[in-house]
PDB file of N, CA and C in Angstrom:
ATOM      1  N   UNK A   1     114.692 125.807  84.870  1.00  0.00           N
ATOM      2  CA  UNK A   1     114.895 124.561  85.606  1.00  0.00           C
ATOM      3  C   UNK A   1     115.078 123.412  84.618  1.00  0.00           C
ATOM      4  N   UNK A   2     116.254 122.189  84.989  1.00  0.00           N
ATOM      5  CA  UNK A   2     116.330 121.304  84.224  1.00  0.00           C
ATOM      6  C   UNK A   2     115.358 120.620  83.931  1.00  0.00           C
ATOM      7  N   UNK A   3     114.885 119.504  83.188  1.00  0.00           N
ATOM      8  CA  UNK A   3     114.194 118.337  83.392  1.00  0.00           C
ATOM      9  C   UNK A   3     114.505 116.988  84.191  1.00  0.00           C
ATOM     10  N   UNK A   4     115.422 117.181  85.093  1.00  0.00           N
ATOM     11  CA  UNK A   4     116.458 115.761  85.449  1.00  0.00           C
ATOM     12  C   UNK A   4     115.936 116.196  86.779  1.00  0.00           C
ATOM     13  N   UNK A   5     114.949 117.286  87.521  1.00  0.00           N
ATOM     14  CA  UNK A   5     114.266 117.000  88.859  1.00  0.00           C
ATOM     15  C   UNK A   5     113.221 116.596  88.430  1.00  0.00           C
ATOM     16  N   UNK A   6     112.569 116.384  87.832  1.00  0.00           N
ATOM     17  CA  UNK A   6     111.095 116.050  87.269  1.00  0.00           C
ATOM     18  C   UNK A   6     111.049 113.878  87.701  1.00  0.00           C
ATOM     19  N   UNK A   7     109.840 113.758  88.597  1.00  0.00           N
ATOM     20  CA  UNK A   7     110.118 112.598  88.875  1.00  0.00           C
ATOM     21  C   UNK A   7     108.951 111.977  88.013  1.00  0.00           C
ATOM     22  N   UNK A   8     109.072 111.026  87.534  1.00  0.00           N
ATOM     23  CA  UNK A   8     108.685 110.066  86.303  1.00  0.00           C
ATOM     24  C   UNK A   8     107.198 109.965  86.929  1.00  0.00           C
ATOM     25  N   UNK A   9     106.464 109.455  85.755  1.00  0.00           N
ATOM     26  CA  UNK A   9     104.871 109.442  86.249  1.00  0.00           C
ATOM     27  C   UNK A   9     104.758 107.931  86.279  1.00  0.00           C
ATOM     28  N   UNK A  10     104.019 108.034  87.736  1.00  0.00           N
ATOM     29  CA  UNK A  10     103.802 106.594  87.759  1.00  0.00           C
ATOM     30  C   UNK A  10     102.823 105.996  87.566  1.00  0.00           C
ATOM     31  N   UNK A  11     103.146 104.493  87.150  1.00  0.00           N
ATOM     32  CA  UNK A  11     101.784 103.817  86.633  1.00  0.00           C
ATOM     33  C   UNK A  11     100.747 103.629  87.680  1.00  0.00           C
ATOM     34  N   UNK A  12      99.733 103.321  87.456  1.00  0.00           N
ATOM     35  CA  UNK A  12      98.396 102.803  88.302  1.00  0.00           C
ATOM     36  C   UNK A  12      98.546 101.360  88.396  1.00  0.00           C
ATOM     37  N   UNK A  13      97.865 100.857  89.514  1.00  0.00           N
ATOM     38  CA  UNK A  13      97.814  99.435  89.637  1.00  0.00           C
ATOM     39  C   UNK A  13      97.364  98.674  88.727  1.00  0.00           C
ATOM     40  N   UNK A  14      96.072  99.359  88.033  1.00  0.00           N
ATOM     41  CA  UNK A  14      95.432  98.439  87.385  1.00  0.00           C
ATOM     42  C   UNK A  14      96.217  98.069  85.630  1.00  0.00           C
ATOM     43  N   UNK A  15      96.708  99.064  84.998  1.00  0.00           N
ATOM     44  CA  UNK A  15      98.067  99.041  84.096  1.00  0.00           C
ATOM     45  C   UNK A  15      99.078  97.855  84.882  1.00  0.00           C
ATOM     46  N   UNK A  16      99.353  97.621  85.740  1.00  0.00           N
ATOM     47  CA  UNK A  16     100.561  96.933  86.243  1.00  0.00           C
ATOM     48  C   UNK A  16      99.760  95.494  86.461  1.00  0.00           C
ATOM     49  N   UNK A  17      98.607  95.118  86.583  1.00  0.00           N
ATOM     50  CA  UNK A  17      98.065  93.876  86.653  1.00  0.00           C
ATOM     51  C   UNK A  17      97.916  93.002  85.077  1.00  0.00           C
ATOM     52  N   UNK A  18      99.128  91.876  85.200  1.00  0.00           N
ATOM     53  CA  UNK A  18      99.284  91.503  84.152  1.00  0.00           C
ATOM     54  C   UNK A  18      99.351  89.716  84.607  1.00  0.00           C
ATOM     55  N   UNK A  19      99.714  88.909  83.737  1.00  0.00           N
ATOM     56  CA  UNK A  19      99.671  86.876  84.164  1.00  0.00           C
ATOM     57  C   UNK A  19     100.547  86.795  82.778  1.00  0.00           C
ATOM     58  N   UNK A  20     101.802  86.185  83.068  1.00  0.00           N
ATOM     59  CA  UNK A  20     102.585  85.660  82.137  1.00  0.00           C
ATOM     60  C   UNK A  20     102.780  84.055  82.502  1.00  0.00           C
ATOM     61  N   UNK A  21     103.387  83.458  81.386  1.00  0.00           N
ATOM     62  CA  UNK A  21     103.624  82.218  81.899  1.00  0.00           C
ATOM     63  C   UNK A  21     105.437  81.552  81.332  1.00  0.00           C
ATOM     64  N   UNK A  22     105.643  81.223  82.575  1.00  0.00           N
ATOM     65  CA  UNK A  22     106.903  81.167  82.710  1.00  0.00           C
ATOM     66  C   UNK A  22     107.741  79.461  82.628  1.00  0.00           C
ATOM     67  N   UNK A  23     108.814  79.510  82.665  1.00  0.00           N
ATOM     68  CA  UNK A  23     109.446  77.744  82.279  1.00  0.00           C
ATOM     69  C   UNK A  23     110.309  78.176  83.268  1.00  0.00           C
ATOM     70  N   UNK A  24     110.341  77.502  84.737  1.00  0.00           N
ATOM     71  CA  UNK A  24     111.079  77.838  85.694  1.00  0.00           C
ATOM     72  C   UNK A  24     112.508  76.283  85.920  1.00  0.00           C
ATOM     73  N   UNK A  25     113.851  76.095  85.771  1.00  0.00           N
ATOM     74  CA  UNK A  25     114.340  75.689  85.628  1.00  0.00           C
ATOM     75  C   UNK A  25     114.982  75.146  86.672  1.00  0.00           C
ATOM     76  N   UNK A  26     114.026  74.417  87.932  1.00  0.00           N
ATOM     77  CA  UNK A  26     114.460  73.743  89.277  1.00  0.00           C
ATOM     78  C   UNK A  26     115.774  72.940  89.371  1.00  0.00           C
ATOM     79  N   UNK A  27     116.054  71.958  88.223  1.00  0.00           N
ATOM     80  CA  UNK A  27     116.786  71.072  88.530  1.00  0.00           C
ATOM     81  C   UNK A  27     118.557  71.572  88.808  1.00  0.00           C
ATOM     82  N   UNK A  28     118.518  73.200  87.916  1.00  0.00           N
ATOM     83  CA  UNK A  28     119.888  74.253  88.049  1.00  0.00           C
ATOM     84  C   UNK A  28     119.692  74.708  89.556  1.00  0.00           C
ATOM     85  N   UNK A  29     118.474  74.986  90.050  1.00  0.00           N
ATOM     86  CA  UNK A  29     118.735  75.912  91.397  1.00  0.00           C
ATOM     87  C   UNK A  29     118.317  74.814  92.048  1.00  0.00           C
ATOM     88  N   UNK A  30     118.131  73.404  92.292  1.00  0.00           N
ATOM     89  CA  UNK A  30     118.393  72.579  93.241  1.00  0.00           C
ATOM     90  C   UNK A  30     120.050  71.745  93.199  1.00  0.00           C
ATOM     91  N   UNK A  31     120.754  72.338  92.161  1.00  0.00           N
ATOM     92  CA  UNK A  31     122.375  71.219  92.288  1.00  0.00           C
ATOM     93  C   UNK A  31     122.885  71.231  93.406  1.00  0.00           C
ATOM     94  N   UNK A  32     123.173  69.681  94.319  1.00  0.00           N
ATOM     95  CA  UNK A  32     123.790  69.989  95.365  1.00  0.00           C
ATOM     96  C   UNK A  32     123.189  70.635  96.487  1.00  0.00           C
ATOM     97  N   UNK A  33     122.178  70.460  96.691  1.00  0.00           N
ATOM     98  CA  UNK A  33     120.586  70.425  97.626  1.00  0.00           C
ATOM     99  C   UNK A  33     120.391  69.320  98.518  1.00  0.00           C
ATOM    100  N   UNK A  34     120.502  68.941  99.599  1.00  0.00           N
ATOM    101  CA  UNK A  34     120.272  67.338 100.460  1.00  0.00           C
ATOM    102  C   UNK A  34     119.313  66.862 100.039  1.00  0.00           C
ATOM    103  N   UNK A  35     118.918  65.619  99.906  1.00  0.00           N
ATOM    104  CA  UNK A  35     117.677  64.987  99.365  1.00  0.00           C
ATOM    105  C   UNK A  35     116.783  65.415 100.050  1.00  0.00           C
ATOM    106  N   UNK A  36     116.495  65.567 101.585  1.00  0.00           N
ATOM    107  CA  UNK A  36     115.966  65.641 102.113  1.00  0.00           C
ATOM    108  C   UNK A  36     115.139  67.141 102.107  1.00  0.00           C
ATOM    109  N   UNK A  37     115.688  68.464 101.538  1.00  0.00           N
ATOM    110  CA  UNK A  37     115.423  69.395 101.701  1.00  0.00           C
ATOM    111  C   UNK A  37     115.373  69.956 100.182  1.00  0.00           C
ATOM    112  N   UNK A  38     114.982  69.002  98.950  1.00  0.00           N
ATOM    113  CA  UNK A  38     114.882  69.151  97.951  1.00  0.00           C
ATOM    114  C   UNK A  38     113.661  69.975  97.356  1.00  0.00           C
ATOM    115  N   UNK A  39     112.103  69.346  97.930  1.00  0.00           N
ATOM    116  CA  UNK A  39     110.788  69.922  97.469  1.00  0.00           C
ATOM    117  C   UNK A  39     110.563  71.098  98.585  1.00  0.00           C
ATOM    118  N   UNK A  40     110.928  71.430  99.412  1.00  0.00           N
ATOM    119  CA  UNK A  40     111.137  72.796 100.426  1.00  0.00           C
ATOM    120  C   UNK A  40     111.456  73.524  99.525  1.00  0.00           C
ATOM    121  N   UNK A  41     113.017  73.448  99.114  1.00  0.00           N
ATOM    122  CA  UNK A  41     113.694  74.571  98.750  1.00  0.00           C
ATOM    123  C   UNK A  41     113.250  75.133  97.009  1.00  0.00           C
ATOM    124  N   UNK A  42     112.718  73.992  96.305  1.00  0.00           N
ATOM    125  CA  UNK A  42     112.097  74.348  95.307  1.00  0.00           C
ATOM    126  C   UNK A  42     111.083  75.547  95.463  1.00  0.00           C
ATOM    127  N   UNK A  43     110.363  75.083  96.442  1.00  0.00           N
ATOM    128  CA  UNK A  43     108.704  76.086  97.077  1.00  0.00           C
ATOM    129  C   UNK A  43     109.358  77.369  97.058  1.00  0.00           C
ATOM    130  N   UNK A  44     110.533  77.527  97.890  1.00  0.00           N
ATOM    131  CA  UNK A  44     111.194  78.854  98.207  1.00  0.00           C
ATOM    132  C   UNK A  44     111.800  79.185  97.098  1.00  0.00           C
ATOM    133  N   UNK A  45     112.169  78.958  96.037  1.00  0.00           N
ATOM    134  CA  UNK A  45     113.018  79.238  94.749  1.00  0.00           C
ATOM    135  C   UNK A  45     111.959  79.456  93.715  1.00  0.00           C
ATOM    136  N   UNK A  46     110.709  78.662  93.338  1.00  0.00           N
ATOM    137  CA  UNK A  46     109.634  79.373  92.734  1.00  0.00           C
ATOM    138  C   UNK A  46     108.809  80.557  93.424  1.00  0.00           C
ATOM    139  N   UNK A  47     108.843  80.847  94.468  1.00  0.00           N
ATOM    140  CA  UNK A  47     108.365  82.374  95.568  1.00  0.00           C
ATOM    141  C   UNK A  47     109.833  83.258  95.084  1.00  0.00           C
ATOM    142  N   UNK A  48     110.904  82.801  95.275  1.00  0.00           N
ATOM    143  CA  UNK A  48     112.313  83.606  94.806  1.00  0.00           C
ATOM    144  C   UNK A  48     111.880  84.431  93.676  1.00  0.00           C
ATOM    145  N   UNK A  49     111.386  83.218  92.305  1.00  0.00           N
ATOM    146  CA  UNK A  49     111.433  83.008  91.182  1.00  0.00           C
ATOM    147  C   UNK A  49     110.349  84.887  90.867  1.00  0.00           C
ATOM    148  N   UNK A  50     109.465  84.181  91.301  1.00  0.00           N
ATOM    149  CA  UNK A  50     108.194  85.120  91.009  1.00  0.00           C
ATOM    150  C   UNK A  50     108.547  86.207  91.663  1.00  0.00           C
ATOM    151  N   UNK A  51     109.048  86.678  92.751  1.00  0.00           N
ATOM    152  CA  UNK A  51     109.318  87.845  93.307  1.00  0.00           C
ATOM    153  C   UNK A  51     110.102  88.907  92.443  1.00  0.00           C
ATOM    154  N   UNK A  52     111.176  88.361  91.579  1.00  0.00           N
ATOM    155  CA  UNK A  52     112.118  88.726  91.004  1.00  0.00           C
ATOM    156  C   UNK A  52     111.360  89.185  89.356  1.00  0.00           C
ATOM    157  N   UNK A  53     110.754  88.102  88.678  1.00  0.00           N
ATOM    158  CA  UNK A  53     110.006  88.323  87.802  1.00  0.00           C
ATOM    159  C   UNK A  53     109.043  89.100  87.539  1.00  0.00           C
ATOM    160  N   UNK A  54     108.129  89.550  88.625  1.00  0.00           N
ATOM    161  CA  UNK A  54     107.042  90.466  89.199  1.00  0.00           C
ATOM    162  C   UNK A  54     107.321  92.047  89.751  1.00  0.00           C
ATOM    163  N   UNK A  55     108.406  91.458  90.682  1.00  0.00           N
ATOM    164  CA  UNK A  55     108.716  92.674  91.736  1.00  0.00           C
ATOM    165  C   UNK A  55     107.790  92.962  92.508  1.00  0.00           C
ATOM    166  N   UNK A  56     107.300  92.068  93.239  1.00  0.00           N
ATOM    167  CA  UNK A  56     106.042  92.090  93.990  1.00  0.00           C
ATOM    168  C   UNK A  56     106.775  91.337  95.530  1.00  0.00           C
ATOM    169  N   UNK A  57     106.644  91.786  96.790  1.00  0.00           N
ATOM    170  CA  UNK A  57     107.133  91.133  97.698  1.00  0.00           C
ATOM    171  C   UNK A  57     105.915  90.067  98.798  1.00  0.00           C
ATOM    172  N   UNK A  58     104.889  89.987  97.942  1.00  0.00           N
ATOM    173  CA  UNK A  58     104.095  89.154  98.507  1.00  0.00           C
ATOM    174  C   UNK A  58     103.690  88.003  97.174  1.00  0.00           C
ATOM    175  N   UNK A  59     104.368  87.077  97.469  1.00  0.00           N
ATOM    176  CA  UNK A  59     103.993  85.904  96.561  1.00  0.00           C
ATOM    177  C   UNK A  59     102.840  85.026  97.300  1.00  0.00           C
ATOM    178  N   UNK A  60     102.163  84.350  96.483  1.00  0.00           N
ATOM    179  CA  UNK A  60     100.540  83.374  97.013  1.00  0.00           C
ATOM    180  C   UNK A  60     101.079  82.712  95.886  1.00  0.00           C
ATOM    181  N   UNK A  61     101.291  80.847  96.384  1.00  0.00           N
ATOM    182  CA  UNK A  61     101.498  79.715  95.566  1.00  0.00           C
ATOM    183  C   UNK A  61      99.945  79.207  96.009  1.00  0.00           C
ATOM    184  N   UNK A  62      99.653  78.786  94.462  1.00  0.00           N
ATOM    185  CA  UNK A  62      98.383  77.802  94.064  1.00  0.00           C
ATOM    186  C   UNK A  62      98.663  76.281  95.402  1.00  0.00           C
ATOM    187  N   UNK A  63      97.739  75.869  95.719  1.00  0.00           N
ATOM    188  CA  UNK A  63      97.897  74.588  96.167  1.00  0.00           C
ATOM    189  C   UNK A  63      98.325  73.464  95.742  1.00  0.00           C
ATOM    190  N   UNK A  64      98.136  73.695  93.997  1.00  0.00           N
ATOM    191  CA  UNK A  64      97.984  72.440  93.037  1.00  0.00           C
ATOM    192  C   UNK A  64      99.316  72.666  92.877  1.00  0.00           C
ATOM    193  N   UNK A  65     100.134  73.279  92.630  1.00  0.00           N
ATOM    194  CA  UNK A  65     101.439  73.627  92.357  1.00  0.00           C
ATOM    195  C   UNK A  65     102.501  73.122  93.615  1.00  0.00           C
ATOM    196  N   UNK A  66     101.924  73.461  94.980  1.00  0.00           N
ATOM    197  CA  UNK A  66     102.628  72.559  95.719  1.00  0.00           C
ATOM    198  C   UNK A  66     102.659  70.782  95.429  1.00  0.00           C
ATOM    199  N   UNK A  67     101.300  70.538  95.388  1.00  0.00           N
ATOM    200  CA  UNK A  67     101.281  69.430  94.914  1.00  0.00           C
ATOM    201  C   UNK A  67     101.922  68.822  94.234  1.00  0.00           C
ATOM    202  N   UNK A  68     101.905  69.785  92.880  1.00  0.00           N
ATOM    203  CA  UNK A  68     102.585  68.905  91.350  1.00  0.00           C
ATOM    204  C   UNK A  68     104.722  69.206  92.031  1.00  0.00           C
ATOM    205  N   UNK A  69     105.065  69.949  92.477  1.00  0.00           N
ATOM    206  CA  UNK A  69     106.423  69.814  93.823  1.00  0.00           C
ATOM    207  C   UNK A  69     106.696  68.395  94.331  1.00  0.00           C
ATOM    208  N   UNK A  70     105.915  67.883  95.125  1.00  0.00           N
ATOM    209  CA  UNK A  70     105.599  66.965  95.904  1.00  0.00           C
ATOM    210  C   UNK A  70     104.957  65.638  95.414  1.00  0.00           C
ATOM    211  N   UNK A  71     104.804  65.833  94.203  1.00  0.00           N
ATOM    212  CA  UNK A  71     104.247  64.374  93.895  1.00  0.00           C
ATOM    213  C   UNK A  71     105.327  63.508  94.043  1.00  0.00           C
ATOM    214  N   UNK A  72     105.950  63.468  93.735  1.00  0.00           N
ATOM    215  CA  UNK A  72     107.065  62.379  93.817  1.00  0.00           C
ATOM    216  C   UNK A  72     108.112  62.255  94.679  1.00  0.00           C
ATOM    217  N   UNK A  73     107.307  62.658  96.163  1.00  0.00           N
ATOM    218  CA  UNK A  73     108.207  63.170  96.818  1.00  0.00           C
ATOM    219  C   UNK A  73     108.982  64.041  97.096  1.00  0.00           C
ATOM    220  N   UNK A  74     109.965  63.951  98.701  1.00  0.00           N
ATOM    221  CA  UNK A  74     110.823  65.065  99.130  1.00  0.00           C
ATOM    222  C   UNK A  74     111.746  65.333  97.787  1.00  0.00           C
ATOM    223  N   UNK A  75     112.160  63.698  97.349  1.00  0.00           N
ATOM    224  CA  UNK A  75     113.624  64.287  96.891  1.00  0.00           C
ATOM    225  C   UNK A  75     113.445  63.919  95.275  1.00  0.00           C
ATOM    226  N   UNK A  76     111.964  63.981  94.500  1.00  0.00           N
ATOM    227  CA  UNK A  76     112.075  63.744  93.675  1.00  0.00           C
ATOM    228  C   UNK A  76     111.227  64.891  92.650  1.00  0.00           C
ATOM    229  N   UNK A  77     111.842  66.207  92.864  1.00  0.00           N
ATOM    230  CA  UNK A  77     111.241  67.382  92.282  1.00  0.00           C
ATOM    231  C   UNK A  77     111.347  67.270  90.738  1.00  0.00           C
ATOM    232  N   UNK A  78     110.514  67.524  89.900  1.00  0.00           N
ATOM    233  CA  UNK A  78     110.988  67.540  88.805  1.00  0.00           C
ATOM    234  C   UNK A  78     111.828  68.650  87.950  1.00  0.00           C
ATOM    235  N   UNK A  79     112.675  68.207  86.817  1.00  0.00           N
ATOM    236  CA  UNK A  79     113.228  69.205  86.424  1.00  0.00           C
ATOM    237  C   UNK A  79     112.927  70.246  85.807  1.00  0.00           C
ATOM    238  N   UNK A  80     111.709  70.504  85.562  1.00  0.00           N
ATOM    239  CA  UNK A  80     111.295  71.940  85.003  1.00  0.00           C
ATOM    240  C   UNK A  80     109.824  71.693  85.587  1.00  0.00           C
ATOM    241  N   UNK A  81     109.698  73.407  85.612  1.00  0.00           N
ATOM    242  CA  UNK A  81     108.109  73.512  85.679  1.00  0.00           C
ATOM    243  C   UNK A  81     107.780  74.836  85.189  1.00  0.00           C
ATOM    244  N   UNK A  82     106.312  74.230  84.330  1.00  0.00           N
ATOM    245  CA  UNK A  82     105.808  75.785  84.121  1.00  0.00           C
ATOM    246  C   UNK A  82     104.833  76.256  85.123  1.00  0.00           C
ATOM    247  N   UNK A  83     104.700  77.326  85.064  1.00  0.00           N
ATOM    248  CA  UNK A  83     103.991  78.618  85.675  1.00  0.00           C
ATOM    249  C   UNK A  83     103.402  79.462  85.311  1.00  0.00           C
ATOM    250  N   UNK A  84     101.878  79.801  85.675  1.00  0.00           N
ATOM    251  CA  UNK A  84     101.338  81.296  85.582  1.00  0.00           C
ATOM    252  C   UNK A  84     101.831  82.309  86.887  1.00  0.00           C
ATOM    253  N   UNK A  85     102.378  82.784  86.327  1.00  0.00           N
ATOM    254  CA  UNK A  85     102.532  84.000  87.649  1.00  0.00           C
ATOM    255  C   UNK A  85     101.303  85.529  86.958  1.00  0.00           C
ATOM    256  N   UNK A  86     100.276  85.558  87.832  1.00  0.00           N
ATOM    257  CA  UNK A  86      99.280  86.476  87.707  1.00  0.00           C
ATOM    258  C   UNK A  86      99.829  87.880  88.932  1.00  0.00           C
ATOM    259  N   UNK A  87     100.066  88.696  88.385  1.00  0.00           N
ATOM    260  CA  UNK A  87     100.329  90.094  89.597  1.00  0.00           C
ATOM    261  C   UNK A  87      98.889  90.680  89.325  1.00  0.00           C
ATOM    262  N   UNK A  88      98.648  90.729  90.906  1.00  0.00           N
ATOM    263  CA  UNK A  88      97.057  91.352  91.245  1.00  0.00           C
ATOM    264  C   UNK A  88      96.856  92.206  91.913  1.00  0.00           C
ATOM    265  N   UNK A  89      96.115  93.020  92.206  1.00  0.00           N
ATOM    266  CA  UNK A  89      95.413  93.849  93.020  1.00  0.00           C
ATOM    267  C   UNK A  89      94.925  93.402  94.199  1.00  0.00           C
ATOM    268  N   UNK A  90      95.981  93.807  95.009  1.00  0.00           N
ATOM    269  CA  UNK A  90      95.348  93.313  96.822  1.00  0.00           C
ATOM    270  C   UNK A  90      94.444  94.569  97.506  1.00  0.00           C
ATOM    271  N   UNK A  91      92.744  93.511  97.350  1.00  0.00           N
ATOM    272  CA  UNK A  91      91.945  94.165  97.553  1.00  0.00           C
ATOM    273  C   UNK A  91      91.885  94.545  99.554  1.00  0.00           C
ATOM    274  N   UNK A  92      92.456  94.011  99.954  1.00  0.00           N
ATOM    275  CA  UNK A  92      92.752  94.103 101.663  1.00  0.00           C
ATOM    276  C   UNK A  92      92.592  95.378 102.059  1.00  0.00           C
ATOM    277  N   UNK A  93      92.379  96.161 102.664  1.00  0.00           N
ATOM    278  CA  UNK A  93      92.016  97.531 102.841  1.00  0.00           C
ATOM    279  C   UNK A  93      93.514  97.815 104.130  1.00  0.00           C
ATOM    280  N   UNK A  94      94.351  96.765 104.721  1.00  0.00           N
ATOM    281  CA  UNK A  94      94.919  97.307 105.976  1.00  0.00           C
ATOM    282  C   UNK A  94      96.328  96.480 104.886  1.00  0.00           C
ATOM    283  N   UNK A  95      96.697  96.316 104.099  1.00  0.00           N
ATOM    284  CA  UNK A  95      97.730  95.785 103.016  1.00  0.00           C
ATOM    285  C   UNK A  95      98.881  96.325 102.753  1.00  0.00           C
ATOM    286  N   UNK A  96      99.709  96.197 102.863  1.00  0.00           N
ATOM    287  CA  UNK A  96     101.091  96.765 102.565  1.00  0.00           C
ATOM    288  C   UNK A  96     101.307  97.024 101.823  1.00  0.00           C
ATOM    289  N   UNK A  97     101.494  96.264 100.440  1.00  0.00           N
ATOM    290  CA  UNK A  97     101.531  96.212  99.554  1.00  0.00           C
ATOM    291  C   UNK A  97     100.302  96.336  97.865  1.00  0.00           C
ATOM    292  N   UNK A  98     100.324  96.911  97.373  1.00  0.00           N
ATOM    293  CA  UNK A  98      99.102  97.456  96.521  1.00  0.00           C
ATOM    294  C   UNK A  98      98.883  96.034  95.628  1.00  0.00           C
ATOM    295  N   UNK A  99     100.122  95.428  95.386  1.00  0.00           N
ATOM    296  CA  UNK A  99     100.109  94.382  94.427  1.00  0.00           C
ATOM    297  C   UNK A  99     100.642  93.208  94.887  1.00  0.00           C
ATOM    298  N   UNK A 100      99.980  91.852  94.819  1.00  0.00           N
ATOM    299  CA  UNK A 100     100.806  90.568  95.280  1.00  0.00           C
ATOM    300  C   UNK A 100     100.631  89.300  93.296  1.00  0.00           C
ATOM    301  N   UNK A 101     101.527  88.447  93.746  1.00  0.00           N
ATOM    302  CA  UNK A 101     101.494  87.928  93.182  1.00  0.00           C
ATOM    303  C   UNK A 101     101.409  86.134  93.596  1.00  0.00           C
ATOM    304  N   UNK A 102     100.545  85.567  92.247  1.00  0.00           N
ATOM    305  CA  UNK A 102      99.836  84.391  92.673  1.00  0.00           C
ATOM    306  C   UNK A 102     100.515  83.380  91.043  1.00  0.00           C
ATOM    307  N   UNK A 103     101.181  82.277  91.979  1.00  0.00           N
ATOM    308  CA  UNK A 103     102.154  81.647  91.194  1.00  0.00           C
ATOM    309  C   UNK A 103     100.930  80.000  90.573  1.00  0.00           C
ATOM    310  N   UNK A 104     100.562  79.574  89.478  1.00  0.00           N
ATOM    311  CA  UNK A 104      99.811  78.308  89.244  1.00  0.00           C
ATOM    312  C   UNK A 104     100.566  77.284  88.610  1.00  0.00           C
ATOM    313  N   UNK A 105     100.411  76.342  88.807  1.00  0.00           N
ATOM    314  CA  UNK A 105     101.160  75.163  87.607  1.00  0.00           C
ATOM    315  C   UNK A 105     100.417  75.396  86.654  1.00  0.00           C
ATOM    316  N   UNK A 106     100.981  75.201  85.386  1.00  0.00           N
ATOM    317  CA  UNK A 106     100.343  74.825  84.055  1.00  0.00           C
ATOM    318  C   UNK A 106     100.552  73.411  83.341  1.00  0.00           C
ATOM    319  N   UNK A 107      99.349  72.905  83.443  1.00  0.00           N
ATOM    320  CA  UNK A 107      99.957  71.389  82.973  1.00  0.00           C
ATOM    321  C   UNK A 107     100.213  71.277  80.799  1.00  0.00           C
ATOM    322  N   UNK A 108     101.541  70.901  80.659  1.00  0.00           N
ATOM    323  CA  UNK A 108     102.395  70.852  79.548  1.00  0.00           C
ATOM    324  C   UNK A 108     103.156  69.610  80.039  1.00  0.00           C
ATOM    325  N   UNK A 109     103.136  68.741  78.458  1.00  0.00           N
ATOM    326  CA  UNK A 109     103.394  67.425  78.440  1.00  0.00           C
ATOM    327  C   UNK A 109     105.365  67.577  78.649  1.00  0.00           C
ATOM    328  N   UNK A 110     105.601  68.313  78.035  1.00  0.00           N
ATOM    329  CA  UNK A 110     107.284  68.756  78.366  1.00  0.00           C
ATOM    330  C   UNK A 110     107.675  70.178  78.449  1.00  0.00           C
ATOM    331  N   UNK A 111     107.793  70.842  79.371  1.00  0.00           N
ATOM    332  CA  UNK A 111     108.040  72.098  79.685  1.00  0.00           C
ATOM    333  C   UNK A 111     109.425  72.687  79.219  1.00  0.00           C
ATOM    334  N   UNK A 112     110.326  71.554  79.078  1.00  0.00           N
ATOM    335  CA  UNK A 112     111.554  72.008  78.092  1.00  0.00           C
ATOM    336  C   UNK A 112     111.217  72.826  76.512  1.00  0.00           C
ATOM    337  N   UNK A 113     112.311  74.196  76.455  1.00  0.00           N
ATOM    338  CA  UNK A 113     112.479  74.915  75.076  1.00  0.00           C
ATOM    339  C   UNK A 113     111.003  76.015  75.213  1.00  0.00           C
ATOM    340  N   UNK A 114     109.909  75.673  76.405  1.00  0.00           N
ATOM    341  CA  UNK A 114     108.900  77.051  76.092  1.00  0.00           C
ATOM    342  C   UNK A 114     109.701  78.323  76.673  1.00  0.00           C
ATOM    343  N   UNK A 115     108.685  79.448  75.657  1.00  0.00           N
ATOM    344  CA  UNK A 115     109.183  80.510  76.369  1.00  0.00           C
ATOM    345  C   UNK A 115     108.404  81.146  76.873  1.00  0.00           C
ATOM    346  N   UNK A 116     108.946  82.224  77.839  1.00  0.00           N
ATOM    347  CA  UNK A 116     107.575  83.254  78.510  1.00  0.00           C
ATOM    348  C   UNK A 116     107.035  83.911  77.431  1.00  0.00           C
ATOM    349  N   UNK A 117     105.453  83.657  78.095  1.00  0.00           N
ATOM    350  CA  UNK A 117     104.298  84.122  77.130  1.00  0.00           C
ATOM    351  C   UNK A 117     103.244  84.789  77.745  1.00  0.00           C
ATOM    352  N   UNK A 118     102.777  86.139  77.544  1.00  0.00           N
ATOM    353  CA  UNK A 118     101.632  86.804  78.401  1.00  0.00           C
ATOM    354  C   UNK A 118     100.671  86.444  77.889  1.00  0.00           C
ATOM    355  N   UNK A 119     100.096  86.229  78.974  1.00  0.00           N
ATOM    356  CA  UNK A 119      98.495  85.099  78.928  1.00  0.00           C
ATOM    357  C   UNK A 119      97.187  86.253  79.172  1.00  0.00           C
ATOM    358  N   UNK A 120      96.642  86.377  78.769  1.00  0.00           N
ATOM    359  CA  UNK A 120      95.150  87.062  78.754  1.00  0.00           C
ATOM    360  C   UNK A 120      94.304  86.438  79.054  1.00  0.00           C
ATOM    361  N   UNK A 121      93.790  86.832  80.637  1.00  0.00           N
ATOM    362  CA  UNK A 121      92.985  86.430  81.485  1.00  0.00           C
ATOM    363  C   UNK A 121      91.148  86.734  80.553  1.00  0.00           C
TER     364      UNK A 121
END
C-alpha cells in the first residue's frame, strides 16, 4: 500500500493554543466606506481579520478594542491598529467549535512598520 492514503496526524488543541500580535491595516479595507458605516465595518473586518489569521470561526472582540474603534467616532476610525489575537480552548461542553479566538487592542504609540510577533502568555 502507498503512503498517499495515510491521513496526516492531527494536532491537539492544546499545541494549537497560541496569542500573536498583529498590525491590522483599517484605513486600506475602509477606502470608499460611507462615513456613516465606517467604525461598524472596521468591527467586521478585524473579526474578518482574525478569522483568516487563526482559522477559527468563532471570533470574541475585547470591549476595550471596540472602544479604542469608536473613540473618535462613527467616521473617525483610525488608520492602523494593533492586536492580540489569542486562539483558545472553548471550555463550553455543548460548543461547536474546539477553538475560538479572542481579538485585544494593544496600546503602541505608532502602530505603523510593526510586525507580527508571538507573544507568550
Amino acid at each position: 500500500m502507498s503512503s498517499k492514503g495515510k491521513k496526516p496526524a492531527t494536532k491537539s488543541a492544546i499545541e494549537q493554543v497560541v496569542s500573536r500580535e498583529y498590525t491590522i491595516h483599517l484605513h486600506k479595507r475602509l477606502h470608499g466606506i460611507t462615513f456613516k458605516k465606517r467604525a461598524p465595518r472596521a468591527i467586521k473586518e478585524i473579526k474578518e481579520f482574525a478569522q483568516k489569521a487563526m482559522q477559527t470561526s468563532d471570533v470574541r472582540l475585547d470591549p476595550q478594542l471596540n472602544k479604542k474603534v469608536w473613540e473618535q467616532g462613527v467616521k473617525g476610525v483610525p488608520y492602523r491598529i494593533r492586536v492580540r489575537i489569542s486562539r483558545r480552548r472553548n471550555d463550553e461542553e455543548d460548543a461547536k467549535e474546539k477553538l475560538y479566538s479572542y481579538v485585544q487592542a494593544v496600546n503602541v504609540k505608532n502602530p505603523k512598520g510593526l510586525v507580527t510577533a508571538v507573544v507568550e502568555e
